[in-house]
C-alpha atoms as a PDB file:
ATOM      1  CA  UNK A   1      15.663 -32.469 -87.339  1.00  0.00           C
ATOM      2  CA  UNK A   2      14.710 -28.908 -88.616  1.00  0.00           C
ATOM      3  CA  UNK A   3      10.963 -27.730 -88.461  1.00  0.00           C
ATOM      4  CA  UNK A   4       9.511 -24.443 -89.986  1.00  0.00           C
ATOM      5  CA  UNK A   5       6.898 -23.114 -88.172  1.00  0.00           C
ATOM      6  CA  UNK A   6       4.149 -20.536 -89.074  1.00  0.00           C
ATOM      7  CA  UNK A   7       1.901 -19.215 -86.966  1.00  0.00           C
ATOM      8  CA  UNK A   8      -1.358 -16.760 -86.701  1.00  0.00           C
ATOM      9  CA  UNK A   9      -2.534 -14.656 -83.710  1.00  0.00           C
ATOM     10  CA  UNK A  10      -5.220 -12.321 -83.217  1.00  0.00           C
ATOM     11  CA  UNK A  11      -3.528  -9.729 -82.583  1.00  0.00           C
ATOM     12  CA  UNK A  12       0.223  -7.870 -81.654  1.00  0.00           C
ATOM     13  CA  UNK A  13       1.084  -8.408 -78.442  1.00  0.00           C
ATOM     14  CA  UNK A  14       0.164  -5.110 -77.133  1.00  0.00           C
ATOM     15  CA  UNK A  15      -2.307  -5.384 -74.995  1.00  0.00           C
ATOM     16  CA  UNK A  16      -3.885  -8.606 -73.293  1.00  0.00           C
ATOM     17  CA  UNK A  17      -2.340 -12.333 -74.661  1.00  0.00           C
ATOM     18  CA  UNK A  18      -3.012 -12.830 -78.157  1.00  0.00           C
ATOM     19  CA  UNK A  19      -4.667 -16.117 -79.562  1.00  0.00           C
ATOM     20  CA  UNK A  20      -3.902 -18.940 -81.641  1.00  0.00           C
ATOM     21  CA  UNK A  21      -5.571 -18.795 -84.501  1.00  0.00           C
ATOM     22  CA  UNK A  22      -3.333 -21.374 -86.998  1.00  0.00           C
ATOM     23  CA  UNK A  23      -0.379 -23.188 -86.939  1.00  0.00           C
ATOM     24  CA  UNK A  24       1.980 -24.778 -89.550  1.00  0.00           C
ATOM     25  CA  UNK A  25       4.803 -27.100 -89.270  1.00  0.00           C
ATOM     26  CA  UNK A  26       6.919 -28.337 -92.014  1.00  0.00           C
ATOM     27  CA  UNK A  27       9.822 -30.445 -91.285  1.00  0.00           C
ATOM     28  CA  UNK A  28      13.233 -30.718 -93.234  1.00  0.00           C
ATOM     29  CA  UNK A  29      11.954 -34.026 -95.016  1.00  0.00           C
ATOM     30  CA  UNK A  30       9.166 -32.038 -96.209  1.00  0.00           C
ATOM     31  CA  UNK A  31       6.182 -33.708 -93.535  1.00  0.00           C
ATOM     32  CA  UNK A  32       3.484 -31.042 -92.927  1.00  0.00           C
ATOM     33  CA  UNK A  33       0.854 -30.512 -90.347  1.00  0.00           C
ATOM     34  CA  UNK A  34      -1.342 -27.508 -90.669  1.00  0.00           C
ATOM     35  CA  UNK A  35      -4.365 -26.776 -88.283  1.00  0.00           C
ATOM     36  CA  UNK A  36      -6.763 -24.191 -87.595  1.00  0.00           C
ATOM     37  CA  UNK A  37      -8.457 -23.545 -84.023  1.00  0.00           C
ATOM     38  CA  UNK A  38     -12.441 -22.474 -83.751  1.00  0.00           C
ATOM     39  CA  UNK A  39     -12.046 -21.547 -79.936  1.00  0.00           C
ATOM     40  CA  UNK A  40     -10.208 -18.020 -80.501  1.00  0.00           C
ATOM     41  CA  UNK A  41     -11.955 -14.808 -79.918  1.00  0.00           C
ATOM     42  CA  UNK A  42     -12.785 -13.442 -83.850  1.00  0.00           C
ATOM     43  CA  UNK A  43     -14.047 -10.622 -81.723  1.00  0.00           C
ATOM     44  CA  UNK A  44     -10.194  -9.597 -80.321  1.00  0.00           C
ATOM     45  CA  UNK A  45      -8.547 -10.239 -83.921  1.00  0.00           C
ATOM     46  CA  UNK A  46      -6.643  -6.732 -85.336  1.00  0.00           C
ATOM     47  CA  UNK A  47      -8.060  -5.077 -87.868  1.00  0.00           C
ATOM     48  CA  UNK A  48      -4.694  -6.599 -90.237  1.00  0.00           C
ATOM     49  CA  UNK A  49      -5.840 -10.076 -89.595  1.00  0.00           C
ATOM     50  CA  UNK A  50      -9.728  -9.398 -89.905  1.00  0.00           C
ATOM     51  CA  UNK A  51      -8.997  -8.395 -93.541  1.00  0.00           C
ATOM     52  CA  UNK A  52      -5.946 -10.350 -94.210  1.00  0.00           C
ATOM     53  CA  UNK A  53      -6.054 -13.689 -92.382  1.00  0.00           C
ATOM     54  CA  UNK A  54      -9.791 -14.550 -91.280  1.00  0.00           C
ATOM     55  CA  UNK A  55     -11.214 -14.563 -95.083  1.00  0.00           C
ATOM     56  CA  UNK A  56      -8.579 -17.391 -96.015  1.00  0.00           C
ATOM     57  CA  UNK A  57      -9.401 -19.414 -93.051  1.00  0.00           C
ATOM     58  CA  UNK A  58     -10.689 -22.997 -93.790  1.00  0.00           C
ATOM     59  CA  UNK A  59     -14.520 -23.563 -92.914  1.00  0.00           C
ATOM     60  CA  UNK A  60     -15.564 -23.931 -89.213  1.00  0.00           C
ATOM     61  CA  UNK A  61     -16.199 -27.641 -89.854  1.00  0.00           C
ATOM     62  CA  UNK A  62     -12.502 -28.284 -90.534  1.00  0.00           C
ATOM     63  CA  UNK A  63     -11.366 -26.318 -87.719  1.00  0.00           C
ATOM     64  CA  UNK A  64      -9.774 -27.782 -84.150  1.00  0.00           C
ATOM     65  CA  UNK A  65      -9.897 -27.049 -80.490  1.00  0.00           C
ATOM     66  CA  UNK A  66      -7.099 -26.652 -78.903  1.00  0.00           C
ATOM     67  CA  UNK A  67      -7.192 -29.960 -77.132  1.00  0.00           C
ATOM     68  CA  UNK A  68      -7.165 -31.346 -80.451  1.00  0.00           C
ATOM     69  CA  UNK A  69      -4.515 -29.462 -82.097  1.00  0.00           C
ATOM     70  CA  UNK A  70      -2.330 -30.220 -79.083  1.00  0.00           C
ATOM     71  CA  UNK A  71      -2.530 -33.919 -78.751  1.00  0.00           C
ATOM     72  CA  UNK A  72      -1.803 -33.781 -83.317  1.00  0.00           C
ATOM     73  CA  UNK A  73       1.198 -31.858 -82.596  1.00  0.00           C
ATOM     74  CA  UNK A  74       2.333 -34.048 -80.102  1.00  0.00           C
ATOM     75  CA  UNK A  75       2.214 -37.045 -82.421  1.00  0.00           C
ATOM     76  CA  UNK A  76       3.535 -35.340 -85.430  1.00  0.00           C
ATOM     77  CA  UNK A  77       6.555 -33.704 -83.487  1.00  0.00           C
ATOM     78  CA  UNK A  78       6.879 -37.844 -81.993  1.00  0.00           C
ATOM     79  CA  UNK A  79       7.073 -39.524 -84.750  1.00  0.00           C
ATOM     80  CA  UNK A  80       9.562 -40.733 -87.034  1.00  0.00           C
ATOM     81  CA  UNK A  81      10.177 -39.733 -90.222  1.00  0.00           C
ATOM     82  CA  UNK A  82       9.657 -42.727 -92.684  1.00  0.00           C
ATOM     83  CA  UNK A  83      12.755 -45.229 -93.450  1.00  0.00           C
ATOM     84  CA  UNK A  84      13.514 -43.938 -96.554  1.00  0.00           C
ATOM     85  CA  UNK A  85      13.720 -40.234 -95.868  1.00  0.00           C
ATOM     86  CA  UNK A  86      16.166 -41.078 -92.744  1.00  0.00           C
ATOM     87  CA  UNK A  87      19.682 -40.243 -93.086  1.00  0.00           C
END
């Protein structure tokens, strides 16, 4: 099985760890999971994603922890794809 992945981070890794901000998975049968964290530090984000990335972020209600986005990654990277996409 193939998987695409996209992610976004505050920042370059130039100083200090960068943060997760989003993640997207899409799989070669075409399955997707997309999921945006609310526990990363806005305040650390580069100036790039402050005007690029944060204004096309999905509302704070529809956001994830971490926690969260681990255990739905988990699953979605477990499971199998359905019967009829199976080759």
């Amino acid at each position: 099985m193939h998987y695409f992945l996209d992610t976004e981070f505050t920042h370059l890794p130039r100083s200090g760890m960068p943060e997760l901000i989003s993640i997207g998975i899409v799989d070669e049968n075409n399955r997707e999971y997309y999921a945006c964290l609310h526990d990363f530090s806005a305040e650390s984000v580069s100036l790039f994603v402050e005007k690029n990335i944060l204004p096309h972020l999905p509302d704070m209600s529809e956001r994830k922890s971490r926690k969260v986005v681990s255990e739905e990654l988990f699953e979605f990277l477990s499971e199998e794809p359905p019967e009829q996409l199976k080759e």
